[in-house]
Protein backbone atom coordinates (compact mmCIF):
# COMPACT_ATOMS: atom_id res chain seq x y z
CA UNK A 1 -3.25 -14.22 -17.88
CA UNK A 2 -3.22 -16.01 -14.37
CA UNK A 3 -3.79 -13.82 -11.41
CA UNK A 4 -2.18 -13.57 -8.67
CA UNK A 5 -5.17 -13.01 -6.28
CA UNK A 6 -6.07 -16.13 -4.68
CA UNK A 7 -9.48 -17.82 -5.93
CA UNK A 8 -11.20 -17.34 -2.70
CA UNK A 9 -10.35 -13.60 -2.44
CA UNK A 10 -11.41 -13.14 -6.04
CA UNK A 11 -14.70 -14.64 -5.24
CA UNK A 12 -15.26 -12.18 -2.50
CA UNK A 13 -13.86 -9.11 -4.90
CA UNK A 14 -16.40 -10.41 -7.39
CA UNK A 15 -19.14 -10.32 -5.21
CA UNK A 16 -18.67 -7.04 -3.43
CA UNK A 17 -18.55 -5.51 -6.89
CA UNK A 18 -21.28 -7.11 -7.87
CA UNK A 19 -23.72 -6.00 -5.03
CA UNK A 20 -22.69 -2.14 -5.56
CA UNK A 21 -23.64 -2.41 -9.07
CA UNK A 22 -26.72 -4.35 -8.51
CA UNK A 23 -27.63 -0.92 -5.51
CA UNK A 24 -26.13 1.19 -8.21
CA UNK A 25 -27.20 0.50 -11.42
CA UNK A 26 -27.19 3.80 -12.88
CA UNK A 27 -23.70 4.41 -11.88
CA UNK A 28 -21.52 2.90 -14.82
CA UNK A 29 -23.71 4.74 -17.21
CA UNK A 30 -23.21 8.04 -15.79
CA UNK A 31 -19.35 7.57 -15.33
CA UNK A 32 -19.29 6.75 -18.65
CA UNK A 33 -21.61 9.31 -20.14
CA UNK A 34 -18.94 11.88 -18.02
CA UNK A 35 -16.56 10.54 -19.66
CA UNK A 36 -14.90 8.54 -16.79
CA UNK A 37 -11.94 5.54 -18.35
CA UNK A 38 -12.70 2.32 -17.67
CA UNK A 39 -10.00 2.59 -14.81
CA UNK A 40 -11.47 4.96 -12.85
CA UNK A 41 -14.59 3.13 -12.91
CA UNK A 42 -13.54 -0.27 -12.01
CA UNK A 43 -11.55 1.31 -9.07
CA UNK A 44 -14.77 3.60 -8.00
CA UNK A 45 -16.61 0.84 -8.00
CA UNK A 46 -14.32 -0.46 -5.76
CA UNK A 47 -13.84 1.78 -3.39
CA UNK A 48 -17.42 1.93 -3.01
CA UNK A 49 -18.14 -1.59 -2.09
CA UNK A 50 -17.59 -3.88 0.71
CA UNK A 51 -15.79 -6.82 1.68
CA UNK A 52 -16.77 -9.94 3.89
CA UNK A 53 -18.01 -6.75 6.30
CA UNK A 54 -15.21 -4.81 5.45
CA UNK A 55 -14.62 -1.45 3.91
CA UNK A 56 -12.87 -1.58 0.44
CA UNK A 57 -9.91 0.26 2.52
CA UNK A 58 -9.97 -2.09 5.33
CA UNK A 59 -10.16 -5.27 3.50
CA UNK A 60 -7.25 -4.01 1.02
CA UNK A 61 -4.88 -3.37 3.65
CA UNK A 62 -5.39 -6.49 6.01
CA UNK A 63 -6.26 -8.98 3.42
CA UNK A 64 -4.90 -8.44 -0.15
CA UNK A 65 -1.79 -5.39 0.55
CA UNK A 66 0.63 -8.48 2.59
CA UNK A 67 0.54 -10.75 -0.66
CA UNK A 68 -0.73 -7.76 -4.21
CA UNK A 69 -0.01 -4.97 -4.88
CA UNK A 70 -2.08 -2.26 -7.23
CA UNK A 71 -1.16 -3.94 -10.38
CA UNK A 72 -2.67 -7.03 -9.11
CA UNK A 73 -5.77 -5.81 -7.51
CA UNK A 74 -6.24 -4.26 -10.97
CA UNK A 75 -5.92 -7.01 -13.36
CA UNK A 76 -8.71 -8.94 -11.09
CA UNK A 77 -11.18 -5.65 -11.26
CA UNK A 78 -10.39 -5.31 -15.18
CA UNK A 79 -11.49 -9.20 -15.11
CA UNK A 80 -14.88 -8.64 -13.19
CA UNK A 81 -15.90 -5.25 -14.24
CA UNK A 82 -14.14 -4.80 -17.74
């Protein structure tokens, strides 16, 4: 499945996920020891992280919301976090 989420915006998606897990290690355990779906935790995760500087809320509507929409931004977190 290609996304639609340009390569360079993925790269910074990846990475802002990936440094909230790295200061959060214990999170995706205890979401899924509560009994969290993989949805919810990919999208807390996201929502939790930081883009280029940017809040997750920020960087959504200015960068990704004029060309994705939900679906989108989903199919690239179910990529990077599973």
């Amino acid at each position: 499945m290609a996304l639609k989420m340009t390569p360079e915006h993925y790269d910074i998606l990846k990475n802002g996920i990936a440094a909230t897990v790295t200061a959060n290690p214990e999170y995706v355990t205890k979401a899924v020891a509560h009994g969290f779906s993989t949805t919810r935790i990919r999208w807390d995760l996201f929502w939790a992280s930081t883009f280029n500087g940017q809040s997750a809320e920020l960087w959504m509507t200015k960068t990704l919301y004029p060309y994705l929409n939900d679906t989108h931004i989903d199919s690239a977190l179910r990529k990077i976090v599973g």
